[in-house]
N, C-alpha and C. Protein backbone atom coordinates (compact mmCIF):
# COMPACT_ATOMS: atom_id res chain seq x y z
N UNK A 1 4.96 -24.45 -17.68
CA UNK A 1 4.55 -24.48 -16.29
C UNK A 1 5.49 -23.61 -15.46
N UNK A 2 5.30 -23.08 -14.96
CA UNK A 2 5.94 -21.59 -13.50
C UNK A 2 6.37 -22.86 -12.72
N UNK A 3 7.37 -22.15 -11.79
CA UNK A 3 7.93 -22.90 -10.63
C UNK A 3 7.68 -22.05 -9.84
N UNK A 4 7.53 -22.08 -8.63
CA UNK A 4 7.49 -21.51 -7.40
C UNK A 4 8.12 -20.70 -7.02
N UNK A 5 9.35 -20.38 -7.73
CA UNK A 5 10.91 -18.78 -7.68
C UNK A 5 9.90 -18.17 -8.74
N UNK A 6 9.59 -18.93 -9.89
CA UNK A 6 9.19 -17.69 -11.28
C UNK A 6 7.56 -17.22 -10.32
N UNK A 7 6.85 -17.58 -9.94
CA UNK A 7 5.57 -17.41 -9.26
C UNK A 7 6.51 -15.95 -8.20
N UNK A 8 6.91 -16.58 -7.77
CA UNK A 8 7.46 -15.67 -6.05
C UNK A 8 8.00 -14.18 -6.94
N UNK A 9 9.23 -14.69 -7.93
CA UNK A 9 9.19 -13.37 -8.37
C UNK A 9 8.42 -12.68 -8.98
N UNK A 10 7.25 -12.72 -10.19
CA UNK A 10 6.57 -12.27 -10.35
C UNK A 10 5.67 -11.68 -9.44
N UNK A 11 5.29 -12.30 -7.98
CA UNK A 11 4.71 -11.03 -6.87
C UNK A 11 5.23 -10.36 -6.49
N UNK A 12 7.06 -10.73 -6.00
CA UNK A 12 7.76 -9.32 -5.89
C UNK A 12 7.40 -8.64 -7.13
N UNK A 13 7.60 -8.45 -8.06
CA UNK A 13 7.65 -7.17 -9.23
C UNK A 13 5.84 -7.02 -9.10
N UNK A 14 5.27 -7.67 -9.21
CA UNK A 14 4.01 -6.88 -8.78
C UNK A 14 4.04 -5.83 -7.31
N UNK A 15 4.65 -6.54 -6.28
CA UNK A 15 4.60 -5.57 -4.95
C UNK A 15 5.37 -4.56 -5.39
N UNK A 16 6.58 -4.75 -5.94
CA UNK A 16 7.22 -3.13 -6.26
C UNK A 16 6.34 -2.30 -7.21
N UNK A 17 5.89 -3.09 -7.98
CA UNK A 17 5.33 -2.08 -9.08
C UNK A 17 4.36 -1.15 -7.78
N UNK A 18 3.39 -1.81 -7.61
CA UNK A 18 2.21 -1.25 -6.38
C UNK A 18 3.11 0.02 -5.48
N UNK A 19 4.13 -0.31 -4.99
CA UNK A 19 4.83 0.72 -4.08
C UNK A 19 5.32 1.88 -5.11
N UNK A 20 6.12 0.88 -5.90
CA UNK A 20 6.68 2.62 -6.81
C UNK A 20 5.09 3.51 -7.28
N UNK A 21 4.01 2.94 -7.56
CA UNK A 21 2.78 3.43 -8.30
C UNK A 21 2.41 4.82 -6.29
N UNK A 22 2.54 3.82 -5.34
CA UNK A 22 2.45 5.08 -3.93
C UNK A 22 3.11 5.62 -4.03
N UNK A 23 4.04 5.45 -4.46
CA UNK A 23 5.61 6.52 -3.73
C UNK A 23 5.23 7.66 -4.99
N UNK A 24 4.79 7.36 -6.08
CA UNK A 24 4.80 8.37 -7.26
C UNK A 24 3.74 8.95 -6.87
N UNK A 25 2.33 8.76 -6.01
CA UNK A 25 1.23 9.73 -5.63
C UNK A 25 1.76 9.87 -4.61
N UNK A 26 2.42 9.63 -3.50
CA UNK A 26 2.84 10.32 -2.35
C UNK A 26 3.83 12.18 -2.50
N UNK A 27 4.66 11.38 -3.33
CA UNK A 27 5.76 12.43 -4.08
C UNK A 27 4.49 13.90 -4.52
N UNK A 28 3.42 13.40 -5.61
CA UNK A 28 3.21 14.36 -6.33
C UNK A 28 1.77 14.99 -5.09
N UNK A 29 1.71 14.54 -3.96
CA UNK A 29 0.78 14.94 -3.56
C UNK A 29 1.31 15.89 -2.11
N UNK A 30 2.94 14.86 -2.01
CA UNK A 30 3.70 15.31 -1.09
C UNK A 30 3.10 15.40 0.43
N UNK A 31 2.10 14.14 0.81
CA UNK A 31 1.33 14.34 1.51
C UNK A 31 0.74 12.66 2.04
N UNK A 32 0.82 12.41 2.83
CA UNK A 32 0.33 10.84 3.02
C UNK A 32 -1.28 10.81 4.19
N UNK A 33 -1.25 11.98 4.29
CA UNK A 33 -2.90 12.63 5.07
C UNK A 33 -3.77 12.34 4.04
N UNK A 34 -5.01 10.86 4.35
CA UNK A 34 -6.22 10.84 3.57
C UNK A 34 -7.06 11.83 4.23
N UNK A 35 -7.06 12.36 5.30
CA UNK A 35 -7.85 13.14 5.80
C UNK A 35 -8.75 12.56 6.79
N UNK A 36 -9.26 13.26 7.59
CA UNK A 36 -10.23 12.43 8.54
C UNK A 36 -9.74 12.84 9.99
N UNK A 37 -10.40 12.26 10.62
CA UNK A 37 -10.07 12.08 12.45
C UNK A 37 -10.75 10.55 12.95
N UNK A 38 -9.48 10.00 13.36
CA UNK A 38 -10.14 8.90 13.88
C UNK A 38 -9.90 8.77 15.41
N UNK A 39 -10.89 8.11 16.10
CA UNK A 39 -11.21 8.13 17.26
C UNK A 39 -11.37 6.61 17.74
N UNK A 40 -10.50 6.47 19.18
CA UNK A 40 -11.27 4.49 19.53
C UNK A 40 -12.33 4.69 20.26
N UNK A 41 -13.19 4.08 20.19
CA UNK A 41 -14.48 4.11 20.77
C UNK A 41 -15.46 2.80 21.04
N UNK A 42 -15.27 2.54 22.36
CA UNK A 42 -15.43 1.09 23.03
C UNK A 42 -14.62 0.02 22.46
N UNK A 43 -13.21 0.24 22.28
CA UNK A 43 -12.77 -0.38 21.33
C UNK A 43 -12.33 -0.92 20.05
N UNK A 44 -12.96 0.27 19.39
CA UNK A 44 -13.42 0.49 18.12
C UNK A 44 -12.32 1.77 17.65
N UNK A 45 -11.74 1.36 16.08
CA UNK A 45 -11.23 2.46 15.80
C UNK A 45 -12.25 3.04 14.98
N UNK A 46 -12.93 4.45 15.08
CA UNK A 46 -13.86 5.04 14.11
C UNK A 46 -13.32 6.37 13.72
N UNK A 47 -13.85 6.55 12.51
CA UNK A 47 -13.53 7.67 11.65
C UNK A 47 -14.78 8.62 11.76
């Protein structure tokens, strides 16, 4: 049975894994622009 530290850490090392996995397409893309133009509109953020 997990305890609640072994649970907690296992989502940290999942959240790092997830960030190091961005930071390694950020690096090789060298670029954090998905592209687009977004605009608010009546409140609204639209793309």
């Amino acid at each position: 049975m997990k305890t609640v530290e072994t649970i907690e850490v296992t989502v940290v090392e999942e959240i790092q894994a997830r960030l190091k996995n961005l930071g390694d397409h950020v690096r090789e893309d060298r670029c954090l622009n998905a592209g687009g133009k977004f605009e608010w509109i009546d409140s609204v953020l639209v793309k």
